[in-house]
PDB file of N, CA and C in Angstrom:
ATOM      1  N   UNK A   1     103.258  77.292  89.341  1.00  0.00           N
ATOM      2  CA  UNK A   1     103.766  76.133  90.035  1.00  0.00           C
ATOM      3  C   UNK A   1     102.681  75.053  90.001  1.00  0.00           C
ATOM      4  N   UNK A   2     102.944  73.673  89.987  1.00  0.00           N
ATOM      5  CA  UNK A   2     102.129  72.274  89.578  1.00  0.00           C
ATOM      6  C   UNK A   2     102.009  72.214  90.945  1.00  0.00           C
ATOM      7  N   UNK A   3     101.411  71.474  91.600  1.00  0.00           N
ATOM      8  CA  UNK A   3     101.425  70.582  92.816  1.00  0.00           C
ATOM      9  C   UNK A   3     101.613  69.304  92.340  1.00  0.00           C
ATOM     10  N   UNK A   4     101.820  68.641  93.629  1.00  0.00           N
ATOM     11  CA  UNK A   4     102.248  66.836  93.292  1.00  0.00           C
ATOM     12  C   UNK A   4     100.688  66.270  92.689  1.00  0.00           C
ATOM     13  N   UNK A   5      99.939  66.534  92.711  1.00  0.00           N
ATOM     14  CA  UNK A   5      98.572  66.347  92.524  1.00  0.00           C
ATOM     15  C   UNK A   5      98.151  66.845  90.695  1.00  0.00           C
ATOM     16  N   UNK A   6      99.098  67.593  90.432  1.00  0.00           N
ATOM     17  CA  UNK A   6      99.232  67.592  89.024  1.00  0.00           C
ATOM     18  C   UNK A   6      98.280  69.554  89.208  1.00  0.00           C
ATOM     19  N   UNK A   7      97.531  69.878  90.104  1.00  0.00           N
ATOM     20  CA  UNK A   7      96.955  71.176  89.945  1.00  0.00           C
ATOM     21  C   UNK A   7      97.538  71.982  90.452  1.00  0.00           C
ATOM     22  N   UNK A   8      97.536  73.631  89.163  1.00  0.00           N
ATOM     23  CA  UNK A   8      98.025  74.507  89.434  1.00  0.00           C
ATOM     24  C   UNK A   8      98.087  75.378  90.854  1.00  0.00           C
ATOM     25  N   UNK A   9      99.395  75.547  91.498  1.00  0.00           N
ATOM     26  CA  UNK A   9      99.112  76.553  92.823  1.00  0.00           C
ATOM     27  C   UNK A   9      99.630  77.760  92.410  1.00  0.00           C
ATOM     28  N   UNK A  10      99.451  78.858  93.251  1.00  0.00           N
ATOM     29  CA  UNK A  10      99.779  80.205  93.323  1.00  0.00           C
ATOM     30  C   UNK A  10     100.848  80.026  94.623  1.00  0.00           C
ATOM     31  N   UNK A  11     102.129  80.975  94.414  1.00  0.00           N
ATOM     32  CA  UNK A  11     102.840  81.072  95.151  1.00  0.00           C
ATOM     33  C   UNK A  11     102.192  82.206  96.089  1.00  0.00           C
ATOM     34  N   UNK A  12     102.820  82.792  97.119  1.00  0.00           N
ATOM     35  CA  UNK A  12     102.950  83.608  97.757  1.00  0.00           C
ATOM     36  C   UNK A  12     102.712  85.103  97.558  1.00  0.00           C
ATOM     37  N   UNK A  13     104.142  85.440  96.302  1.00  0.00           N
ATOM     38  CA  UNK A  13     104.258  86.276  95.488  1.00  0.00           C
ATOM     39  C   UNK A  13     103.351  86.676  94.146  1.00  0.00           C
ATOM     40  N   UNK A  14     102.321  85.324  93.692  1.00  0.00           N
ATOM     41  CA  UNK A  14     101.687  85.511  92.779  1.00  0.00           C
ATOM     42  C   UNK A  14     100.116  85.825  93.485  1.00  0.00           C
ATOM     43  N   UNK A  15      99.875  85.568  95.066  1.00  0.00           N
ATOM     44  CA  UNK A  15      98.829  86.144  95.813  1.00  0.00           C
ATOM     45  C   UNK A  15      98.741  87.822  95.784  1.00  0.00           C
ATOM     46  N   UNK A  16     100.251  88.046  96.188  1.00  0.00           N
ATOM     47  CA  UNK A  16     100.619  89.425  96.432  1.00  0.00           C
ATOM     48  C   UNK A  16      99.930  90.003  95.528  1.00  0.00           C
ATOM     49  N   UNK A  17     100.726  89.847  94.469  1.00  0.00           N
ATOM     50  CA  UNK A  17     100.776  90.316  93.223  1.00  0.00           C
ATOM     51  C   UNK A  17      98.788  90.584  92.437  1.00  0.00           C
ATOM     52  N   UNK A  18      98.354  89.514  92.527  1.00  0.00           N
ATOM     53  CA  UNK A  18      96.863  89.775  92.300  1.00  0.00           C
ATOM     54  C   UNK A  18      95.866  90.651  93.310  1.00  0.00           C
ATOM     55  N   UNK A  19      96.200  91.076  94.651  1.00  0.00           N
ATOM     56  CA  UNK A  19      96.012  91.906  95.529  1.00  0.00           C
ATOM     57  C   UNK A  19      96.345  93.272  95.081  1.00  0.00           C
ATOM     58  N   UNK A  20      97.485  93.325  94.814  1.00  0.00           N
ATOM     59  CA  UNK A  20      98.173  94.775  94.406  1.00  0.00           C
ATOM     60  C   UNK A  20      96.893  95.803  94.258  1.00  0.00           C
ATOM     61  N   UNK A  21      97.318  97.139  94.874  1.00  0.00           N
ATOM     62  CA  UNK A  21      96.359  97.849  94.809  1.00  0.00           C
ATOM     63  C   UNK A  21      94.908  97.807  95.346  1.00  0.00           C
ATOM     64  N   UNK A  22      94.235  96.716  95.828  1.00  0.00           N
ATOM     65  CA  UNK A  22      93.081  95.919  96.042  1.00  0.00           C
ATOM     66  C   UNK A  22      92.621  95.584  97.659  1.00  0.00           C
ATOM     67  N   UNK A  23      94.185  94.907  98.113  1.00  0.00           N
ATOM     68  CA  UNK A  23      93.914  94.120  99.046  1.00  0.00           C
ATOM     69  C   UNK A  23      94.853  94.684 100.003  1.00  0.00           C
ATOM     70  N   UNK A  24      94.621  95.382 101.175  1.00  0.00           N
ATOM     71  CA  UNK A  24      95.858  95.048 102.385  1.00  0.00           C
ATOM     72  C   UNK A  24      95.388  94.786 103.659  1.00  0.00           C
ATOM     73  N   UNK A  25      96.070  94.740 104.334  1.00  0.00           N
ATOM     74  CA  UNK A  25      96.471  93.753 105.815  1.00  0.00           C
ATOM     75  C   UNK A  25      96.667  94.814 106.887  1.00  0.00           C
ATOM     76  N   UNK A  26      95.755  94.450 107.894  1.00  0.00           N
ATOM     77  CA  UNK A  26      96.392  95.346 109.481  1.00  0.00           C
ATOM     78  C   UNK A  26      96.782  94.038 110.241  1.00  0.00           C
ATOM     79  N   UNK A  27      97.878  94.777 110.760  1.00  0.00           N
ATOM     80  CA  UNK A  27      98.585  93.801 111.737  1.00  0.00           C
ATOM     81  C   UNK A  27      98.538  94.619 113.013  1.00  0.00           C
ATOM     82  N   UNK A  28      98.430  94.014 114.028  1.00  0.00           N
ATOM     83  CA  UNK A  28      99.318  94.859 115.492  1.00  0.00           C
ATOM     84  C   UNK A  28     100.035  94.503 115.452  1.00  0.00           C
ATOM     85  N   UNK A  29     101.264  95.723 115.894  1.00  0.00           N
ATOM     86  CA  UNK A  29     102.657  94.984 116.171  1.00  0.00           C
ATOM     87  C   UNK A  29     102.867  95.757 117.653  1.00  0.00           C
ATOM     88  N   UNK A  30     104.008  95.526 117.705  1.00  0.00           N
ATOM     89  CA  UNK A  30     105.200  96.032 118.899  1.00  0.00           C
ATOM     90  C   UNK A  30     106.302  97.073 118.396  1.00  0.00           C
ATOM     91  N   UNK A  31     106.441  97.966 119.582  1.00  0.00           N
ATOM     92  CA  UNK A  31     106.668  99.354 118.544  1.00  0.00           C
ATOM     93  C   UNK A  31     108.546  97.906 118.692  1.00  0.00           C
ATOM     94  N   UNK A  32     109.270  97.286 119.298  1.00  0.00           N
ATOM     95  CA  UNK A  32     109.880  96.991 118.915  1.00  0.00           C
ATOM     96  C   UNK A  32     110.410  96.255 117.660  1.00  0.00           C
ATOM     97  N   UNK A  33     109.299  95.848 116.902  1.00  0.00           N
ATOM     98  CA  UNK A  33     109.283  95.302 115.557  1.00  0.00           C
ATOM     99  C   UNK A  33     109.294  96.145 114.297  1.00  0.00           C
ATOM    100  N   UNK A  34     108.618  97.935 114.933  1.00  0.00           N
ATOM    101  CA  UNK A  34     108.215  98.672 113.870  1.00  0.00           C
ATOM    102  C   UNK A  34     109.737  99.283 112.773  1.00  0.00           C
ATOM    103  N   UNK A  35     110.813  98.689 113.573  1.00  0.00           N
ATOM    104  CA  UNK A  35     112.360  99.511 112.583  1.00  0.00           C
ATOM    105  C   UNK A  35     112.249  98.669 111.618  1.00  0.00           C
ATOM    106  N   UNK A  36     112.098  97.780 111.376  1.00  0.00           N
ATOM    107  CA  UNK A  36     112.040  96.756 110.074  1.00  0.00           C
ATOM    108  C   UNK A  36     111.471  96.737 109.160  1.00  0.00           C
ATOM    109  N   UNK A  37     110.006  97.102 109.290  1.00  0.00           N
ATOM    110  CA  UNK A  37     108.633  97.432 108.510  1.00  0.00           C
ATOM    111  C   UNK A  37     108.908  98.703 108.180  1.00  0.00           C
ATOM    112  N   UNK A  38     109.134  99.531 108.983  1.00  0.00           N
ATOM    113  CA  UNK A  38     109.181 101.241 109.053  1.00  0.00           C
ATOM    114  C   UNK A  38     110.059 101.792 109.121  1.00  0.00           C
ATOM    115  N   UNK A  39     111.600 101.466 108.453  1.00  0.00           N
ATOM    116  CA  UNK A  39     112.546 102.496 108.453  1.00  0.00           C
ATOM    117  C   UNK A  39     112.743 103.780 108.787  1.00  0.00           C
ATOM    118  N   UNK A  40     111.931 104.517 108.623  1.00  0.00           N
ATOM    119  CA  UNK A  40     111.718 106.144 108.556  1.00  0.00           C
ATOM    120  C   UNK A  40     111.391 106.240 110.017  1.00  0.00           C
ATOM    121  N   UNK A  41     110.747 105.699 110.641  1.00  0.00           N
ATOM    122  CA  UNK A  41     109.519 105.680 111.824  1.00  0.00           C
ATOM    123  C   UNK A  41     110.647 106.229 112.713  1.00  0.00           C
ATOM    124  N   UNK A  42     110.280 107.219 113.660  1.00  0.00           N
ATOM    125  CA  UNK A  42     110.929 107.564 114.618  1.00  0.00           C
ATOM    126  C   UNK A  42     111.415 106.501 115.707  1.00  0.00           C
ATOM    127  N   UNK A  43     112.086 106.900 116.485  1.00  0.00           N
ATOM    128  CA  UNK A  43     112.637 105.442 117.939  1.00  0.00           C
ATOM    129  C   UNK A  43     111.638 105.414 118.913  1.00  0.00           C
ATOM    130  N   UNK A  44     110.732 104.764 118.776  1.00  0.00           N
ATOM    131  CA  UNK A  44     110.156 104.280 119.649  1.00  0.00           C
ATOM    132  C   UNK A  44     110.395 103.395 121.391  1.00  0.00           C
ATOM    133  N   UNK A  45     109.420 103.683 122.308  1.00  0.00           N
ATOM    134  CA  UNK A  45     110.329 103.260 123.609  1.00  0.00           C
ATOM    135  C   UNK A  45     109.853 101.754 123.582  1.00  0.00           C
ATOM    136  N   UNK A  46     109.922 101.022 124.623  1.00  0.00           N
ATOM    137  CA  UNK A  46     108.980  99.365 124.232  1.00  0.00           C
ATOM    138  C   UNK A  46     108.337  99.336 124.599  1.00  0.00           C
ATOM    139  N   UNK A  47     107.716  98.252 124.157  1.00  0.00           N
ATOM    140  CA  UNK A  47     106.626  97.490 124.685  1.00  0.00           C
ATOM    141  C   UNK A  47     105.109  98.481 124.107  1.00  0.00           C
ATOM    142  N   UNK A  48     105.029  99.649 123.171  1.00  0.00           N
ATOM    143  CA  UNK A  48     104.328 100.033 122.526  1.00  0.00           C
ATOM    144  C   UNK A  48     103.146  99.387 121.288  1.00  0.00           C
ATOM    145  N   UNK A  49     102.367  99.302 121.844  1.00  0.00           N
ATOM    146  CA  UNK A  49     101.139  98.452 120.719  1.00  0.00           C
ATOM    147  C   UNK A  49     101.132  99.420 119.652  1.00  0.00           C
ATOM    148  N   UNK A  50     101.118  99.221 118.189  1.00  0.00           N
ATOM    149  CA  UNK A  50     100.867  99.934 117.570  1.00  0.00           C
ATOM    150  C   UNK A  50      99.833  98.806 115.874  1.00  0.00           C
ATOM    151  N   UNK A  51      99.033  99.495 114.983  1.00  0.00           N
ATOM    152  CA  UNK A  51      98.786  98.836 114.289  1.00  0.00           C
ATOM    153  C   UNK A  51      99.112  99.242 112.872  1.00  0.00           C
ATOM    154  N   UNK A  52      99.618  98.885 112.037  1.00  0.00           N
ATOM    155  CA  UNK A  52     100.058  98.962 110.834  1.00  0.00           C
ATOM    156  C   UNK A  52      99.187  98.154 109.421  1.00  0.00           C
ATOM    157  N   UNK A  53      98.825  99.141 108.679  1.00  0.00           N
ATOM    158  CA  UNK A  53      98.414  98.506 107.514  1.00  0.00           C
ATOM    159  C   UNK A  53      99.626  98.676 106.658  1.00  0.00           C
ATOM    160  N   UNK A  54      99.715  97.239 105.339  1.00  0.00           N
ATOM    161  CA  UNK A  54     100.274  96.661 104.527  1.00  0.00           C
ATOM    162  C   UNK A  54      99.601  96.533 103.056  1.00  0.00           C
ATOM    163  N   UNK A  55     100.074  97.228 102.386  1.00  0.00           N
ATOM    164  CA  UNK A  55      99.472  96.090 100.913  1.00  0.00           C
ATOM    165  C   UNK A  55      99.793  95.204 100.775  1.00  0.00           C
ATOM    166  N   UNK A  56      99.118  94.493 100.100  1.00  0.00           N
ATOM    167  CA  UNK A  56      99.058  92.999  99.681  1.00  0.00           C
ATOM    168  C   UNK A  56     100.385  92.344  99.103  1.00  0.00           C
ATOM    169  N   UNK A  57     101.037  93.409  98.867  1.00  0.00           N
ATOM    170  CA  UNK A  57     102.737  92.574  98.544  1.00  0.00           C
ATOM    171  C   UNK A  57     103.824  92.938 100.057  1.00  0.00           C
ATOM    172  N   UNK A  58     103.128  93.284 100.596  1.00  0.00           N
ATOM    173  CA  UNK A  58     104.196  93.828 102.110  1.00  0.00           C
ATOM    174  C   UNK A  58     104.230  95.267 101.874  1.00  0.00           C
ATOM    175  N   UNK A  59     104.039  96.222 101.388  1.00  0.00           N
ATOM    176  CA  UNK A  59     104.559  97.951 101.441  1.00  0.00           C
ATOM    177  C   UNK A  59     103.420  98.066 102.482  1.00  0.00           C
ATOM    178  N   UNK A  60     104.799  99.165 103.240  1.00  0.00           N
ATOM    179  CA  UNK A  60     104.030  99.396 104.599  1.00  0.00           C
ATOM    180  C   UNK A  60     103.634 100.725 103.882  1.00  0.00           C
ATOM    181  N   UNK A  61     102.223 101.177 104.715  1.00  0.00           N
ATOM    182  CA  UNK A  61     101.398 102.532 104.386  1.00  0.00           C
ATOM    183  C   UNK A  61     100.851 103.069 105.419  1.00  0.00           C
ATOM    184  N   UNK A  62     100.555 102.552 106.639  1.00  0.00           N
ATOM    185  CA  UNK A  62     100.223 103.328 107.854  1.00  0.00           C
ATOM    186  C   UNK A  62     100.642 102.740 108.790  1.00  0.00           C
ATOM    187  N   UNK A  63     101.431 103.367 109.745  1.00  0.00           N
ATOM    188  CA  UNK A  63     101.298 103.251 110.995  1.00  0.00           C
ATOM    189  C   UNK A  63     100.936 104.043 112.423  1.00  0.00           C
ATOM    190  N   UNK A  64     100.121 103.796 113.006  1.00  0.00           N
ATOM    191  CA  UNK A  64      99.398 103.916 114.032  1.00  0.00           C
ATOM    192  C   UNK A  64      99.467 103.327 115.584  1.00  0.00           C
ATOM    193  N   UNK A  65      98.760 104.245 116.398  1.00  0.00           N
ATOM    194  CA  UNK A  65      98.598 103.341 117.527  1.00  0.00           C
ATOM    195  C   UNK A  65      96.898 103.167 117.954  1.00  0.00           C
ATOM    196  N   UNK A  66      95.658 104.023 116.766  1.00  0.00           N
ATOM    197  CA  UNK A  66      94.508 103.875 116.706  1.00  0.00           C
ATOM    198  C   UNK A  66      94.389 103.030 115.484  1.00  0.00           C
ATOM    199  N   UNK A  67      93.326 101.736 115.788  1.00  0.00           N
ATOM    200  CA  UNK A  67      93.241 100.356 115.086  1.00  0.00           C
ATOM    201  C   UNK A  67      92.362 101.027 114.010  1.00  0.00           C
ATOM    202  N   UNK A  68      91.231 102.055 114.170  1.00  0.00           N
ATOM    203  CA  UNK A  68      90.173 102.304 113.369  1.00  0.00           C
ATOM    204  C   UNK A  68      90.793 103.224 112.137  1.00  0.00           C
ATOM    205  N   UNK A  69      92.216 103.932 112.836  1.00  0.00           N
ATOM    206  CA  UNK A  69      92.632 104.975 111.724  1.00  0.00           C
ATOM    207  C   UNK A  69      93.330 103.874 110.234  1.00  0.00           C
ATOM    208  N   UNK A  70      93.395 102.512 110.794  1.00  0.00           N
ATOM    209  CA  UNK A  70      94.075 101.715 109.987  1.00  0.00           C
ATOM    210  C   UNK A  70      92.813 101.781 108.353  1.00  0.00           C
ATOM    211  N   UNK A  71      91.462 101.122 109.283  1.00  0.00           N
ATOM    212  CA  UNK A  71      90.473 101.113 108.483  1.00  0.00           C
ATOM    213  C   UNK A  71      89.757 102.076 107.569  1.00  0.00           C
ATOM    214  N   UNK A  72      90.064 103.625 108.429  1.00  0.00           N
ATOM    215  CA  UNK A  72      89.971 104.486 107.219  1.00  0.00           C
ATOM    216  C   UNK A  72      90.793 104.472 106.345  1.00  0.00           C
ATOM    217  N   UNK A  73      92.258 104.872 106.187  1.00  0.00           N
ATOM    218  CA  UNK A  73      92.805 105.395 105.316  1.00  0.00           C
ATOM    219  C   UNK A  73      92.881 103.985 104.488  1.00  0.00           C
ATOM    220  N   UNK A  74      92.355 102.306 104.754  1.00  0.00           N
ATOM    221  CA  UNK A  74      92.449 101.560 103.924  1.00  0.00           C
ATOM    222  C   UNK A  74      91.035 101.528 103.280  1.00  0.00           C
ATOM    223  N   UNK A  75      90.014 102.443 103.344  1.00  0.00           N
ATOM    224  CA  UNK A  75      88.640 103.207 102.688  1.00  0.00           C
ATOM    225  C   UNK A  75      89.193 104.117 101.562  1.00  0.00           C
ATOM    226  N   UNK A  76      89.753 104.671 102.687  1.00  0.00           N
ATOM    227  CA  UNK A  76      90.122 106.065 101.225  1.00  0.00           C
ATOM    228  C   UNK A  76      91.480 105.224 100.361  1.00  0.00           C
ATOM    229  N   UNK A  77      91.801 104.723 100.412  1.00  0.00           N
ATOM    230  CA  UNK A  77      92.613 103.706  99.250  1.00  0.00           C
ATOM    231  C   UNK A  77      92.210 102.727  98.541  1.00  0.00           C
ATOM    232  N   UNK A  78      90.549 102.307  98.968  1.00  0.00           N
ATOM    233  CA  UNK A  78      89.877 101.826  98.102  1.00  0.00           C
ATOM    234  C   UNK A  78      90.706 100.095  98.414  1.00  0.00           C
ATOM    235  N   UNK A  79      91.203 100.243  99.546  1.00  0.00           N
ATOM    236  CA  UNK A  79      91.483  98.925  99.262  1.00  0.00           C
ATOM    237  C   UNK A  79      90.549  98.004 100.437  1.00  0.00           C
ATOM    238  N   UNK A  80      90.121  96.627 100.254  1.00  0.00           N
ATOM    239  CA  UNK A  80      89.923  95.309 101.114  1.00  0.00           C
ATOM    240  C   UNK A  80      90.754  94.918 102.181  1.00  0.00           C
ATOM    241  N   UNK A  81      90.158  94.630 103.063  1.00  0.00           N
ATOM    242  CA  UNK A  81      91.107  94.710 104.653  1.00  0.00           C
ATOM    243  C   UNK A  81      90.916  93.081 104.900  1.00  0.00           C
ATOM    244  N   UNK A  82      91.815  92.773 105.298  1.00  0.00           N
ATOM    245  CA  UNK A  82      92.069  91.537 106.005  1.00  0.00           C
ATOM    246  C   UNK A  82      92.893  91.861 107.216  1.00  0.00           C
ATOM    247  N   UNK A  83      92.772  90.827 108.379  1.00  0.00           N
ATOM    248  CA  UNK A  83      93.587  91.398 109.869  1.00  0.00           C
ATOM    249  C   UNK A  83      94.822  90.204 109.979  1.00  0.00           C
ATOM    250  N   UNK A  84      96.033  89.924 110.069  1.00  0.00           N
ATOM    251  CA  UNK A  84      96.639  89.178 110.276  1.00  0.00           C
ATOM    252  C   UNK A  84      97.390  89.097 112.003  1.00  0.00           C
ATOM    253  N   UNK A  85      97.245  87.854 112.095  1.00  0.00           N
ATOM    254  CA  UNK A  85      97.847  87.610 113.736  1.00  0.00           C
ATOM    255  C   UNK A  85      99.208  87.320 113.884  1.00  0.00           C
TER     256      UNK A  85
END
């Protein structure tokens, strides 16, 4: 994609995409948000903090309610952590 400025941008999907494998994301969420991200995930009651790591294109890969277990298993995957709010 050009910008109005005439220089090349990266979409969204072409961020993802160069992350792949590399790069993912812990988020906290709310166990009420977790059916969307986490299909599989059991029913949770509310108002539950929980934190979830992401790869860099959105695939969910852990979820948790310990923030540090996020940071290991994104060690042993060899991947780069970023925290999103």
């Amino acid at each position: 994609m050009i910008s109005k400025s005439g220089k090349p941008q990266l979409s969204a999907h072409d961020l993802a995409l160069m992350g792949a494998g590399k790069i993912g994301y812990i988020r906290k969420m709310r166990s009420e948000d977790v059916i969307a991200r986490f299909p599989q995930a059991p029913e949770l009651g509310p108002g539950v903090e929980l934190w979830a790591l992401f790869g860099a294109d959105g695939t969910p890969i852990l979820l948790t309610d310990n923030r540090s277990s996020t940071f290991y298993r994104a060690a042993e995957d060899e991947l780069k952590t970023v925290a999103l709010h």
